[in-house]
PDB file of N, CA and C in Angstrom:
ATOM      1  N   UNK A   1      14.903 108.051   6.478  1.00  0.00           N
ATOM      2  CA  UNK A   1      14.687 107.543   5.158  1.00  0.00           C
ATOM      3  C   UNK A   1      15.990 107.013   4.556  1.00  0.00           C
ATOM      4  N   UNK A   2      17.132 107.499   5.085  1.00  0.00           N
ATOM      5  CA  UNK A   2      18.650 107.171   4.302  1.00  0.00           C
ATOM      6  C   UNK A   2      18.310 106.178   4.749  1.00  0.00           C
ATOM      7  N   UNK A   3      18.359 105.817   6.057  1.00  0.00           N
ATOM      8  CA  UNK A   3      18.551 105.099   6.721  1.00  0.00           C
ATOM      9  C   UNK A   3      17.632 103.250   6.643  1.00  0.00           C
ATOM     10  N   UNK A   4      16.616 103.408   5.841  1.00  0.00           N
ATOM     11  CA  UNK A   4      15.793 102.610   4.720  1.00  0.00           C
ATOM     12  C   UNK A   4      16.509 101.795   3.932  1.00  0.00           C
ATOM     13  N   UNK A   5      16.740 103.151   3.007  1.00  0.00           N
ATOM     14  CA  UNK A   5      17.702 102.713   1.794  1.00  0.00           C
ATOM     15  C   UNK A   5      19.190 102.192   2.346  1.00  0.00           C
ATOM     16  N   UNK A   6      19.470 102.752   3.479  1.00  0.00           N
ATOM     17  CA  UNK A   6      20.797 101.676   3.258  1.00  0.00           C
ATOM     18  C   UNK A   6      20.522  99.920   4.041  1.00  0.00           C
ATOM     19  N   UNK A   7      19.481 100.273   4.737  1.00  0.00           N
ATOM     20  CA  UNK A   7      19.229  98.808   5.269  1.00  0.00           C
ATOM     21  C   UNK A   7      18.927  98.278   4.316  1.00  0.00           C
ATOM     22  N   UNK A   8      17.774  98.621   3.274  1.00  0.00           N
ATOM     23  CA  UNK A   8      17.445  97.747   2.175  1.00  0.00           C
ATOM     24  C   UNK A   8      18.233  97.660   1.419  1.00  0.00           C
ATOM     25  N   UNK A   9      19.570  98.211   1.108  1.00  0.00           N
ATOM     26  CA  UNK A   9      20.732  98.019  -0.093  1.00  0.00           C
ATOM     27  C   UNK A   9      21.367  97.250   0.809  1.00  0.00           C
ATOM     28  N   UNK A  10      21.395  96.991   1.860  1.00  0.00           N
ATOM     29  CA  UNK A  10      22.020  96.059   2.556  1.00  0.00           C
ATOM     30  C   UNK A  10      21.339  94.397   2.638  1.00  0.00           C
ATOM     31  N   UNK A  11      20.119  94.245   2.659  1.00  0.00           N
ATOM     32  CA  UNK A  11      19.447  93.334   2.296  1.00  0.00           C
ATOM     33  C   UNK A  11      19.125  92.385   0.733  1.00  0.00           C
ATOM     34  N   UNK A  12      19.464  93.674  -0.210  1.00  0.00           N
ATOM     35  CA  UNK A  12      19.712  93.437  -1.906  1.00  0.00           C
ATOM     36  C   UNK A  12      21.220  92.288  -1.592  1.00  0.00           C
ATOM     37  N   UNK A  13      21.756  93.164  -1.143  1.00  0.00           N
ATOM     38  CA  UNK A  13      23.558  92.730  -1.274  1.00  0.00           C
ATOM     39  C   UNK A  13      23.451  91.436  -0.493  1.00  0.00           C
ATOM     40  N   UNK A  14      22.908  91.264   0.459  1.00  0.00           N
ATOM     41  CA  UNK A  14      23.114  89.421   1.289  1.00  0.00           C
ATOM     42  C   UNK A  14      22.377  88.662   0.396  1.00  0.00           C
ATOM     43  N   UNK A  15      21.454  88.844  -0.470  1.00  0.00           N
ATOM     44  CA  UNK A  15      20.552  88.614  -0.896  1.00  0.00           C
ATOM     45  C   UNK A  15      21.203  88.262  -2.723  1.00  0.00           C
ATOM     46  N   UNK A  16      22.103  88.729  -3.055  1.00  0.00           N
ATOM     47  CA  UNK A  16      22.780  88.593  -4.091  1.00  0.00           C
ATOM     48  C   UNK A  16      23.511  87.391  -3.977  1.00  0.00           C
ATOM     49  N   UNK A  17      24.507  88.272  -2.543  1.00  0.00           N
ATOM     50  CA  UNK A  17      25.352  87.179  -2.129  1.00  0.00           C
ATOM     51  C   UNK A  17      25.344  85.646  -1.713  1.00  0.00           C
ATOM     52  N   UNK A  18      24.139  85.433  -1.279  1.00  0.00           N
ATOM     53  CA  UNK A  18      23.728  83.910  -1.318  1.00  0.00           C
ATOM     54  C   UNK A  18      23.364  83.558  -2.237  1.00  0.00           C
ATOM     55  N   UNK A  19      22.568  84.264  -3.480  1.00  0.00           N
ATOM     56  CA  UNK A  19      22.374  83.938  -4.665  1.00  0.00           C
ATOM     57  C   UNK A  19      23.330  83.505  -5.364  1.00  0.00           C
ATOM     58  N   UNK A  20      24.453  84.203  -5.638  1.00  0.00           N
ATOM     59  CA  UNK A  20      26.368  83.713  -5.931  1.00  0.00           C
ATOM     60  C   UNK A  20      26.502  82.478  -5.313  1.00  0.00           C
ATOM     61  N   UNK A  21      26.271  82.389  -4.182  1.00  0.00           N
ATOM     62  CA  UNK A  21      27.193  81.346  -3.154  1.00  0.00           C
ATOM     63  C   UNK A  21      26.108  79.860  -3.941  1.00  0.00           C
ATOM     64  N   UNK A  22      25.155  80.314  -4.155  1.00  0.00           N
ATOM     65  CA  UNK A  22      24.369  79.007  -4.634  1.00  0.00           C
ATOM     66  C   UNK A  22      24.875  78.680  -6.327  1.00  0.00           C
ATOM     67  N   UNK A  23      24.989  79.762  -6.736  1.00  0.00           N
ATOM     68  CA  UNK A  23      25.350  79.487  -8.155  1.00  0.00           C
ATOM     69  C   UNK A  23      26.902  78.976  -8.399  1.00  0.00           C
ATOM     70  N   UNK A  24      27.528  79.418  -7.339  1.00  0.00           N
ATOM     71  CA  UNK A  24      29.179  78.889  -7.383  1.00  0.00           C
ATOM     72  C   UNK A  24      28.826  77.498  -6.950  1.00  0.00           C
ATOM     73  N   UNK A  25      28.035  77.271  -6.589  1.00  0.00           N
ATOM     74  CA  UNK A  25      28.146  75.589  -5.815  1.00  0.00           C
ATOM     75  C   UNK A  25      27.336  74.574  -6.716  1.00  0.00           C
ATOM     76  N   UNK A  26      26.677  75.128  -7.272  1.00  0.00           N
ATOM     77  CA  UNK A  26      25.704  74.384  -8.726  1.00  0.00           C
ATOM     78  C   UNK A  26      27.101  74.560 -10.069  1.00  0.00           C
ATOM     79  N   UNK A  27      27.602  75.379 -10.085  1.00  0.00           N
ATOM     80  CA  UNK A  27      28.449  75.174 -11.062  1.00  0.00           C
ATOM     81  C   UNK A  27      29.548  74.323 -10.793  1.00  0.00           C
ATOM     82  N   UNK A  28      29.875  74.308  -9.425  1.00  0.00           N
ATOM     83  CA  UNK A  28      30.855  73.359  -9.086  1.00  0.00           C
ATOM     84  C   UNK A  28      30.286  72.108  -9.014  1.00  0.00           C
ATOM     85  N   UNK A  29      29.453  71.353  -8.973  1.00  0.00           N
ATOM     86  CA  UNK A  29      28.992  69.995  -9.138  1.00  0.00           C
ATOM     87  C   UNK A  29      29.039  69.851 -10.529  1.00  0.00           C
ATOM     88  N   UNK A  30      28.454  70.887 -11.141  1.00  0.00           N
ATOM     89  CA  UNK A  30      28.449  70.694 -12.885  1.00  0.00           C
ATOM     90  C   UNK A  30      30.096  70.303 -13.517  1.00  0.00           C
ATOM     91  N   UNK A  31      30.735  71.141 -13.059  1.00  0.00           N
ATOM     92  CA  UNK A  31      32.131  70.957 -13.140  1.00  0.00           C
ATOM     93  C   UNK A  31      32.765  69.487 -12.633  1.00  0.00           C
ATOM     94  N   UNK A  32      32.498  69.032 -11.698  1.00  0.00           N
ATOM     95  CA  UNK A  32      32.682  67.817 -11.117  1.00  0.00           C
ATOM     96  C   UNK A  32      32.463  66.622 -12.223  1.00  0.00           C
ATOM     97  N   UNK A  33      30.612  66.798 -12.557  1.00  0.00           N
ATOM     98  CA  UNK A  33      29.949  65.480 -13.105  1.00  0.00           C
ATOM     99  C   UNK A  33      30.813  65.943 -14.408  1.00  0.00           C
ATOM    100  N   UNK A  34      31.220  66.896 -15.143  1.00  0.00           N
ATOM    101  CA  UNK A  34      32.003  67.108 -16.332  1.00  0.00           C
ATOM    102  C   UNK A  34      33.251  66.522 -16.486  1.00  0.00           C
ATOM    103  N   UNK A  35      34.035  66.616 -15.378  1.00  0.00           N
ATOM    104  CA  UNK A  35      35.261  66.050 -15.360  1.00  0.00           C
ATOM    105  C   UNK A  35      34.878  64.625 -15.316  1.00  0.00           C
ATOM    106  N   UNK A  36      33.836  64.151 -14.397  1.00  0.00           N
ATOM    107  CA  UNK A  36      33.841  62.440 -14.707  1.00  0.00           C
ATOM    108  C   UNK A  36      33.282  61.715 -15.986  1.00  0.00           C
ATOM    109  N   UNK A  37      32.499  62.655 -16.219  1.00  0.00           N
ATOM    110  CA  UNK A  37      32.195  62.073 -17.406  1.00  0.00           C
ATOM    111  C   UNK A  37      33.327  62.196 -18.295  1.00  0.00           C
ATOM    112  N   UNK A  38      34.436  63.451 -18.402  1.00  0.00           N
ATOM    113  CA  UNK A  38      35.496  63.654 -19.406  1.00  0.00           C
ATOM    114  C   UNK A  38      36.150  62.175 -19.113  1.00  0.00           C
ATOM    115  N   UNK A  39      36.462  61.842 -17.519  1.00  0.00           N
ATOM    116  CA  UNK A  39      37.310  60.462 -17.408  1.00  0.00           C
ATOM    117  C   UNK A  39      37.183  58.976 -17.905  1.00  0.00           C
ATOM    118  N   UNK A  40      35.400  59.341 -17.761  1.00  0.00           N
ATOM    119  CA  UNK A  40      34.657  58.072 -18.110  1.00  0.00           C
ATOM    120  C   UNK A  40      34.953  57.925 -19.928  1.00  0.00           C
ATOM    121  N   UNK A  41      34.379  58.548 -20.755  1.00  0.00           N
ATOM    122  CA  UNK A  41      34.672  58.928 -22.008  1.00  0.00           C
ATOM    123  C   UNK A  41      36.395  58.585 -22.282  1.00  0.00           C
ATOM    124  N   UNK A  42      37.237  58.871 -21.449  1.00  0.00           N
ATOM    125  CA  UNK A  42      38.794  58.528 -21.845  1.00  0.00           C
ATOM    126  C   UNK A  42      38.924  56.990 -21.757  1.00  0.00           C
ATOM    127  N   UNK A  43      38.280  56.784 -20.714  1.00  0.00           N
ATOM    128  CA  UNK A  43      38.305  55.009 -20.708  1.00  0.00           C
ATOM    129  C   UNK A  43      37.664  53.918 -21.451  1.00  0.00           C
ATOM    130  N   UNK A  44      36.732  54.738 -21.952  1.00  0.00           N
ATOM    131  CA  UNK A  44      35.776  53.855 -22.725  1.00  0.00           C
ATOM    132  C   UNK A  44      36.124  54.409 -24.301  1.00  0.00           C
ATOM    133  N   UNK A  45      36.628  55.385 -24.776  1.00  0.00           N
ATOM    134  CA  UNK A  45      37.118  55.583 -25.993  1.00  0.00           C
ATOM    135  C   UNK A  45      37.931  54.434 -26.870  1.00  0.00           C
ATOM    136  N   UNK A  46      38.812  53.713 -26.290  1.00  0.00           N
ATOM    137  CA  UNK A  46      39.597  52.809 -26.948  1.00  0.00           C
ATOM    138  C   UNK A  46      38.981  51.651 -27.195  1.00  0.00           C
ATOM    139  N   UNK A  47      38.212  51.162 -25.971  1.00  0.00           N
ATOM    140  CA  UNK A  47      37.258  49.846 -25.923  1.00  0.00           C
ATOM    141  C   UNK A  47      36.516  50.353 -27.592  1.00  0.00           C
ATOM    142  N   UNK A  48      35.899  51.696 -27.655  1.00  0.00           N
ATOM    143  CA  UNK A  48      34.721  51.556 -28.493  1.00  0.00           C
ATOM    144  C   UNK A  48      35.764  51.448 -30.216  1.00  0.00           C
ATOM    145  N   UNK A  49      37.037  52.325 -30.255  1.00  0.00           N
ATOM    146  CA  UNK A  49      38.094  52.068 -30.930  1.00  0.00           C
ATOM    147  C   UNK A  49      38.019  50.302 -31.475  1.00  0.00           C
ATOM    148  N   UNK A  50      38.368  49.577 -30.596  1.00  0.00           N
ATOM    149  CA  UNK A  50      38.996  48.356 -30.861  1.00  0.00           C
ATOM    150  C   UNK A  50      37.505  47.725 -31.405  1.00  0.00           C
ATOM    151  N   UNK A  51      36.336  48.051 -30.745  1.00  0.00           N
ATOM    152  CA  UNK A  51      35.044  47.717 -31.338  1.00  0.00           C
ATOM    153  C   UNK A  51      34.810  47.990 -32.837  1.00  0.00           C
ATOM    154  N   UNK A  52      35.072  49.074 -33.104  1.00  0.00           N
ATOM    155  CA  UNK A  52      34.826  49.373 -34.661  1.00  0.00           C
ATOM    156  C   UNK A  52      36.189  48.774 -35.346  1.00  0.00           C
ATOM    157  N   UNK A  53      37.335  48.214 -34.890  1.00  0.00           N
ATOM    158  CA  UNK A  53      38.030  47.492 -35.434  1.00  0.00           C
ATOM    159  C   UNK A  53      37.763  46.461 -35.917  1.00  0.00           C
ATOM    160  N   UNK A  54      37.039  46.022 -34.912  1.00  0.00           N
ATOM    161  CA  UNK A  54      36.370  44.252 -34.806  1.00  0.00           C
ATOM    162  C   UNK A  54      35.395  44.366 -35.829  1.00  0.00           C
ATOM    163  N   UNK A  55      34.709  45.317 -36.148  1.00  0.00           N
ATOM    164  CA  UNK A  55      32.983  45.415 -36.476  1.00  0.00           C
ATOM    165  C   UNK A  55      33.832  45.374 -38.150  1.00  0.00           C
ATOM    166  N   UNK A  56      35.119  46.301 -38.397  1.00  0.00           N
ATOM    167  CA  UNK A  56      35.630  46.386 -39.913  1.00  0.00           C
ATOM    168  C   UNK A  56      36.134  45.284 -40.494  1.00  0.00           C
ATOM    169  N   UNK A  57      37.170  44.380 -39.473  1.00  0.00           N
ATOM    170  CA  UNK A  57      37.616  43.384 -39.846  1.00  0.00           C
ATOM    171  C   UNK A  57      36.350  42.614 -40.485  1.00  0.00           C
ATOM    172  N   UNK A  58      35.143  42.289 -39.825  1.00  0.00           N
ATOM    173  CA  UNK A  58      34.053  41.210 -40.027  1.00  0.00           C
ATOM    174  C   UNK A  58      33.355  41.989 -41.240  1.00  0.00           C
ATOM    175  N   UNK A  59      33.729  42.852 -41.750  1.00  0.00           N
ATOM    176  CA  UNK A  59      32.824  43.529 -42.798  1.00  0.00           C
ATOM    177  C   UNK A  59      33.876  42.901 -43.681  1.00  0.00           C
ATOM    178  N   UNK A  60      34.927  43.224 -44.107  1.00  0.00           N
ATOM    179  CA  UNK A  60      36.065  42.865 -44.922  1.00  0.00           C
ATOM    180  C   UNK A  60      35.906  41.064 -45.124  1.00  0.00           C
ATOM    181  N   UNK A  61      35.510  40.348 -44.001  1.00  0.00           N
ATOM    182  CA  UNK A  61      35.579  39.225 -43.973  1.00  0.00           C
ATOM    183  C   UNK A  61      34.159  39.012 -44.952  1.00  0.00           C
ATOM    184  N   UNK A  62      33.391  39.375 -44.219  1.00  0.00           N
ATOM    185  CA  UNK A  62      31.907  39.459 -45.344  1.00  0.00           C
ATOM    186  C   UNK A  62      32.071  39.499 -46.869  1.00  0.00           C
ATOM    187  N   UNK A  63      33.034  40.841 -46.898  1.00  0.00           N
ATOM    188  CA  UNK A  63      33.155  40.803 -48.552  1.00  0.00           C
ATOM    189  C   UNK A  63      33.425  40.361 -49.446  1.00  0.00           C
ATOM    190  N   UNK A  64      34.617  39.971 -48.487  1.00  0.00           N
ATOM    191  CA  UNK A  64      35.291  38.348 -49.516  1.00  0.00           C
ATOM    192  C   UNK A  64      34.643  37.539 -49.928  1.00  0.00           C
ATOM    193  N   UNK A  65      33.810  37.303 -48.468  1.00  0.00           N
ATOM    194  CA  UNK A  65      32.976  35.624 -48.790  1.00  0.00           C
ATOM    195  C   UNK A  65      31.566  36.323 -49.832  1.00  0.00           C
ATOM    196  N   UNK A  66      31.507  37.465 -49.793  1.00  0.00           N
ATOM    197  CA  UNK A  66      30.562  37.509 -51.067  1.00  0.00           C
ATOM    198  C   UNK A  66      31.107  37.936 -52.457  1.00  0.00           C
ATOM    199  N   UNK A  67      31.942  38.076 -52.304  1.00  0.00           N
ATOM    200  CA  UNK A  67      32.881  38.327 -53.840  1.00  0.00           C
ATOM    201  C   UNK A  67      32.960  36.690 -54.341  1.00  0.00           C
ATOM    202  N   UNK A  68      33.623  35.782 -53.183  1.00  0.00           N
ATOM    203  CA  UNK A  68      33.381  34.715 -53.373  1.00  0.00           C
ATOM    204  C   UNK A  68      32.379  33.855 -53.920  1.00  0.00           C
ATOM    205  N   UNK A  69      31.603  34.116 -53.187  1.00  0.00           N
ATOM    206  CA  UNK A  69      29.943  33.649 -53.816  1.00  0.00           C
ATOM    207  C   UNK A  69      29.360  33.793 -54.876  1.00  0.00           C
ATOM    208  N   UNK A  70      29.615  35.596 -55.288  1.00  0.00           N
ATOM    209  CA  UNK A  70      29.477  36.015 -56.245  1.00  0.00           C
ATOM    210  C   UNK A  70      30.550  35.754 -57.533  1.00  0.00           C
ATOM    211  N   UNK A  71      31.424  35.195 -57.727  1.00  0.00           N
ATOM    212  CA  UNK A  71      32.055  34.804 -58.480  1.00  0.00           C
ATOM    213  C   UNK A  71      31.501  32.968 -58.584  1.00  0.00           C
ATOM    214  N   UNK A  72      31.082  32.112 -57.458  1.00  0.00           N
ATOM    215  CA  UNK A  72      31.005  30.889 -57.474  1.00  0.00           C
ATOM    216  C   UNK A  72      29.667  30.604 -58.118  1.00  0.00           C
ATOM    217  N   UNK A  73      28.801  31.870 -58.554  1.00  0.00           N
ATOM    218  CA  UNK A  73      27.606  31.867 -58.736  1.00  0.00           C
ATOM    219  C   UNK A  73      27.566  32.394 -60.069  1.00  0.00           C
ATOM    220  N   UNK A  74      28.346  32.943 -60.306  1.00  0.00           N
ATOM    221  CA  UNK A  74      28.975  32.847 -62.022  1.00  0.00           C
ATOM    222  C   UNK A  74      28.962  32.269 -62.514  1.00  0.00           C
ATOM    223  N   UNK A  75      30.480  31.547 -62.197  1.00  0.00           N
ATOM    224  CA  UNK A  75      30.515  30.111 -62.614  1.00  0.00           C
ATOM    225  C   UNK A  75      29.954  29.011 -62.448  1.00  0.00           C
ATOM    226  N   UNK A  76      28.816  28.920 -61.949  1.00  0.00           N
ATOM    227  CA  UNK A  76      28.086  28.138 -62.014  1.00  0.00           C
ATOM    228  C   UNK A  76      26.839  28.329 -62.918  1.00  0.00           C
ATOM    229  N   UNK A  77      26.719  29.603 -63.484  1.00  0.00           N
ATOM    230  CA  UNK A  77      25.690  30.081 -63.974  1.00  0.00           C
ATOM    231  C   UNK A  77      25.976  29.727 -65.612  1.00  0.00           C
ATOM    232  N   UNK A  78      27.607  30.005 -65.910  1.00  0.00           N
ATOM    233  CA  UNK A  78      28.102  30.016 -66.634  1.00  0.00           C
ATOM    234  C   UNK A  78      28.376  28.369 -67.299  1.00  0.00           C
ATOM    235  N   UNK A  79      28.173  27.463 -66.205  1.00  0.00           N
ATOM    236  CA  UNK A  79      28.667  26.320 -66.714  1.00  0.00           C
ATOM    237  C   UNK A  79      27.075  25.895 -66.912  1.00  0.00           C
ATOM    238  N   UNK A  80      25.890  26.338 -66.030  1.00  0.00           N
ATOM    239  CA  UNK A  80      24.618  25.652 -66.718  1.00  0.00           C
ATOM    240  C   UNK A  80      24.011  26.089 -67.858  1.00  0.00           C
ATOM    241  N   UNK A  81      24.950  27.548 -68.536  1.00  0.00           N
ATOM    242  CA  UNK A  81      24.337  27.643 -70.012  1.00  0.00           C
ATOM    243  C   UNK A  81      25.230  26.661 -70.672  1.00  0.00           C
ATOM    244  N   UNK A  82      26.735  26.660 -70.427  1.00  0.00           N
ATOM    245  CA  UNK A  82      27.320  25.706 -70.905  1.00  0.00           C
ATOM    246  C   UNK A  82      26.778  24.141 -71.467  1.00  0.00           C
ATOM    247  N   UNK A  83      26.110  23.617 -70.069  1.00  0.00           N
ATOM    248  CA  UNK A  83      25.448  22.552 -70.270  1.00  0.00           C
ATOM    249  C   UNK A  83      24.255  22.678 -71.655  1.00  0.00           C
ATOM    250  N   UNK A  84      23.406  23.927 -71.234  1.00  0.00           N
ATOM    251  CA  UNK A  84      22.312  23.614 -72.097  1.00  0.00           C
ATOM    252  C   UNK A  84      22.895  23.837 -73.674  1.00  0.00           C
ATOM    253  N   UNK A  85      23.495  24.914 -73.706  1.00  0.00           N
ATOM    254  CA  UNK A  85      24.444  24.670 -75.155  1.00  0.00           C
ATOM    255  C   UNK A  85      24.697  23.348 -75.877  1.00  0.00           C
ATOM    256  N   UNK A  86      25.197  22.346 -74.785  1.00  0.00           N
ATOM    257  CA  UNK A  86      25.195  21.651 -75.031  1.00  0.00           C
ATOM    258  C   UNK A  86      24.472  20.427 -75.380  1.00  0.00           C
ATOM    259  N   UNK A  87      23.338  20.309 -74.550  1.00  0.00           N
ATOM    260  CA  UNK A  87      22.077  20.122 -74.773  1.00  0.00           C
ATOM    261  C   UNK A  87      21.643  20.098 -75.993  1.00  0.00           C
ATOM    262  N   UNK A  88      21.354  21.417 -76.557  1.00  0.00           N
ATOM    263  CA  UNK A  88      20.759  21.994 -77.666  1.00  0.00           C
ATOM    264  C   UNK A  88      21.593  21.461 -78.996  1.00  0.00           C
ATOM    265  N   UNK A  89      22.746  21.226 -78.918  1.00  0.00           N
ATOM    266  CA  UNK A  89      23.918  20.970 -79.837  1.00  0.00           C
ATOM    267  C   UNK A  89      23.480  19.789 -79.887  1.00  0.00           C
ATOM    268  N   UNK A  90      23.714  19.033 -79.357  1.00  0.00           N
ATOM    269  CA  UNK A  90      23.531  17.166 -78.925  1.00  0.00           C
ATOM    270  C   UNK A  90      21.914  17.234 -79.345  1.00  0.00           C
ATOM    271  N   UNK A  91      21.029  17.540 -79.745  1.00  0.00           N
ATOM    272  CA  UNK A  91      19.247  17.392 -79.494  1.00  0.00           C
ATOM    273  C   UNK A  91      19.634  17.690 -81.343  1.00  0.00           C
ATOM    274  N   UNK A  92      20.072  18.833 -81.720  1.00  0.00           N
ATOM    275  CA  UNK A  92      20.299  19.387 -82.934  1.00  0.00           C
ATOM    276  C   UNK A  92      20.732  18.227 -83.808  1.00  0.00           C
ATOM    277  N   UNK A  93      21.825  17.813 -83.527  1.00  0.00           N
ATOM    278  CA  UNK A  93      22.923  16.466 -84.161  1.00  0.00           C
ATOM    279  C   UNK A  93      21.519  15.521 -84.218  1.00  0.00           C
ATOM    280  N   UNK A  94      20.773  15.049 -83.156  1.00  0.00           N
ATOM    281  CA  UNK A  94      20.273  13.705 -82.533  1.00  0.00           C
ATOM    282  C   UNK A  94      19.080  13.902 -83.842  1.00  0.00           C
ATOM    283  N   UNK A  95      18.778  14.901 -83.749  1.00  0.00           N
ATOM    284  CA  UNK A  95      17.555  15.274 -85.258  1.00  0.00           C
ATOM    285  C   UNK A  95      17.652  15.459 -86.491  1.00  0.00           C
ATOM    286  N   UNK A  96      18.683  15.776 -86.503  1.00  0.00           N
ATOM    287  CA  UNK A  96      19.112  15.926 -88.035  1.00  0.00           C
ATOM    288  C   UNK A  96      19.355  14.052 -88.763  1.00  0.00           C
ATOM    289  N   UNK A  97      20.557  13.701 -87.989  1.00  0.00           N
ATOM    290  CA  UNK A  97      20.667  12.059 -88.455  1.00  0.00           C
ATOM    291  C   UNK A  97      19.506  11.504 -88.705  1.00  0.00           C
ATOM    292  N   UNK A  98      18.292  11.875 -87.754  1.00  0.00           N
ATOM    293  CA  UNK A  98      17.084  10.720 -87.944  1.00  0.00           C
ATOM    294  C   UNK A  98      16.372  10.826 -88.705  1.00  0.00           C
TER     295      UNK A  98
END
C-alpha cells in the first residue's frame, strides 16, 4: 500500500511538472509577443506624436480662417445696416421735400 502512494505521489509530481513546463513556455511566448509589441509601440509613438502635431497646426490654421470670416462677416453685416440707414435717411429727406 506505501508502495501505491508513493507511485501515485510520484505520478502527481511528473504530472505537475509538465504542467509547469507548459505554463513556463506559454508565459514565455506571452513575454516575447509583449516585448514586440513594447518595440512596435516605441516606433510608432513619434510617427503618431508628429501626427497630432500636424492634426494641431491645421486646427490653429482653421481658427484663424474662422476668426477671419467671422470678423469679415461683421463687417459686412455692419456695412449692410450701414447702407440701409442710409437708405432710410435718403427715402426720409426724398419725402419730406415733396
Amino acid at each position: 500500500m506505501w508502495l501505491a502512494f508513493g507511485i501515485a505521489a510520484l505520478v502527481v509530481a511528473l504530472a505537475l511538472a509538465a504542467v509547469l513546463l507548459r505554463v513556463r513556455r506559454t508565459l514565455g511566448a506571452v513575454e516575447e509577443l509583449l516585448e514586440t509589441t513594447n518595440e512596435e509601440m516605441k516606433e510608432t509613438l513619434p510617427e503618431v506624436r508628429e501626427t497630432i502635431g500636424n492634426v494641431n497646426a491645421t486646427i490653429g490654421n482653421v481658427n484663424i480662417g474662422l476668426r477671419t470670416a467671422g470678423g469679415g462677416a461683421a463687417a459686412l453685416g455692419r456695412g449692410i445696416k450701414a447702407a440701409a440707414h442710409g437708405v432710410r435717411v435718403a427715402g426720409r429727406s426724398l419725402f419730406r421735400r415733396y
